[in-house]
Protein backbone atom coordinates (compact mmCIF):
# COMPACT_ATOMS: atom_id res chain seq x y z
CA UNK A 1 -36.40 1.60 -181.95
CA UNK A 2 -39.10 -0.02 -184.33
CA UNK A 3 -38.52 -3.57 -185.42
CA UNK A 4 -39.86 -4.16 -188.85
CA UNK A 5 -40.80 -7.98 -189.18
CA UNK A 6 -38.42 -9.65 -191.87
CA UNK A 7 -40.08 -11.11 -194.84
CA UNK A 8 -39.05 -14.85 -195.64
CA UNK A 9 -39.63 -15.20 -200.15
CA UNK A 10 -41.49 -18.36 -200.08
CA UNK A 11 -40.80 -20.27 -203.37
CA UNK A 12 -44.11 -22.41 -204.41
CA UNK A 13 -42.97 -26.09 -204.84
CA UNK A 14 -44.03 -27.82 -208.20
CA UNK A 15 -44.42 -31.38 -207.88
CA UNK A 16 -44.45 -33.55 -210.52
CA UNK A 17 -46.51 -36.91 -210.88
CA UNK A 18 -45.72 -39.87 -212.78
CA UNK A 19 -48.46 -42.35 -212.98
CA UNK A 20 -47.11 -45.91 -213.14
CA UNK A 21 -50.30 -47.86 -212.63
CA UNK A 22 -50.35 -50.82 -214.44
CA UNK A 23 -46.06 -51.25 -215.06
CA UNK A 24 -44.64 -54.45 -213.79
CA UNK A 25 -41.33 -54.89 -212.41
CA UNK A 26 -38.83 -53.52 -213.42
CA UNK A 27 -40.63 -50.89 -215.13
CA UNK A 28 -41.78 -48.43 -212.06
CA UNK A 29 -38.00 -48.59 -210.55
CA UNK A 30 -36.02 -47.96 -213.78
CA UNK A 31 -38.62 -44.85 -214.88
CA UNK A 32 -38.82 -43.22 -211.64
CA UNK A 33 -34.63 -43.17 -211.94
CA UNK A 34 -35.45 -41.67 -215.60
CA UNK A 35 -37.54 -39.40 -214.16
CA UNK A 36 -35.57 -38.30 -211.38
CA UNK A 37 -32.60 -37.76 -213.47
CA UNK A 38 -34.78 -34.98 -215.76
CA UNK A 39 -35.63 -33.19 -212.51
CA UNK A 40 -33.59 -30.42 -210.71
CA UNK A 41 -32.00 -30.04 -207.38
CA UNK A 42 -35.02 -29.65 -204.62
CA UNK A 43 -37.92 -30.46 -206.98
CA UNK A 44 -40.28 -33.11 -205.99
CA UNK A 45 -41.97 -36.08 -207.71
CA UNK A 46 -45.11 -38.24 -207.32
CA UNK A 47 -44.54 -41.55 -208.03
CA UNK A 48 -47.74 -44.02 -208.47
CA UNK A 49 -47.76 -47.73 -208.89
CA UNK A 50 -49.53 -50.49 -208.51
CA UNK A 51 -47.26 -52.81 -208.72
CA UNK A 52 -46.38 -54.42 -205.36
CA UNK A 53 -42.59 -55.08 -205.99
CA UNK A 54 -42.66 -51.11 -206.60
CA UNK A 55 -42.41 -50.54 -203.15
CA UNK A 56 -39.22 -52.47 -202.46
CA UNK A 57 -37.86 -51.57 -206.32
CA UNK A 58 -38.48 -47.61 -206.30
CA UNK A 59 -37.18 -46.94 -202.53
CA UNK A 60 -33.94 -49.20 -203.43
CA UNK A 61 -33.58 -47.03 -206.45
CA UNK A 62 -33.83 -44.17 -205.03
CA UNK A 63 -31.26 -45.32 -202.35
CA UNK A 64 -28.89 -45.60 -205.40
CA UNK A 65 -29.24 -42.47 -206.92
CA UNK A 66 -28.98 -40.64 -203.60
CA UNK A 67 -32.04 -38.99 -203.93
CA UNK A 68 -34.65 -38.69 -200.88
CA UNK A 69 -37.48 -40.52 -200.03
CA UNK A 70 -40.52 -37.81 -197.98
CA UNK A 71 -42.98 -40.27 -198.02
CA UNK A 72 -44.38 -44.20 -199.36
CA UNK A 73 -47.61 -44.58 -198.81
CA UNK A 74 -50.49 -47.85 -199.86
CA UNK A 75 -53.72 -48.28 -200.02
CA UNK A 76 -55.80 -51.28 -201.28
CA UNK A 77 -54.92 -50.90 -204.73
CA UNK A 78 -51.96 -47.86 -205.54
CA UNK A 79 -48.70 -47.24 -203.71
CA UNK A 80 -47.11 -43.93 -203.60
CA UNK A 81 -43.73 -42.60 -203.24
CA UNK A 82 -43.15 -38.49 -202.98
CA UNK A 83 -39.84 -38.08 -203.74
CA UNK A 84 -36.88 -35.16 -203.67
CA UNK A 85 -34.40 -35.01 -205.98
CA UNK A 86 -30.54 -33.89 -204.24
């Protein structure tokens, strides 16, 4: 008996990027939560700041609205925040 190999649909993820260089606090928190609330279930978004109270604000708001961090990263200038919406 021949097994055919199963095919697996691979959906190609669209991630979104919001560039919040330059906001102060509370700015970067409250339109990331804005942002997030536009999005739909699984889709991703890209936040960028450069504020550095962004990267206590955005991961507490994103605690609140349930949502998942992936990943927060800094560098000398810009922090980033990639970002699912449940």
């Amino acid at each position: 008996m021949t097994r055919w190999p199963q095919f697996v649909k691979i959906e190609q993820m669209t991630i979104t990027t919001l560039d919040l260089n330059g906001l102060k606090c509370p700015l970067p928190a409250l339109r990331t939560r804005k942002a997030l609330g536009r999005l739909q279930r699984g889709a991703r978004l890209l936040v960028l700041a450069s504020d550095p109270m962004a990267a206590i604000d955005i991961p507490h708001a994103i605690h609140e609205t349930g949502d998942r961090l992936i990943e927060q990263t800094r560098n000398e200038e810009n922090l980033s925040f990639l970002i699912e919406k449940s």
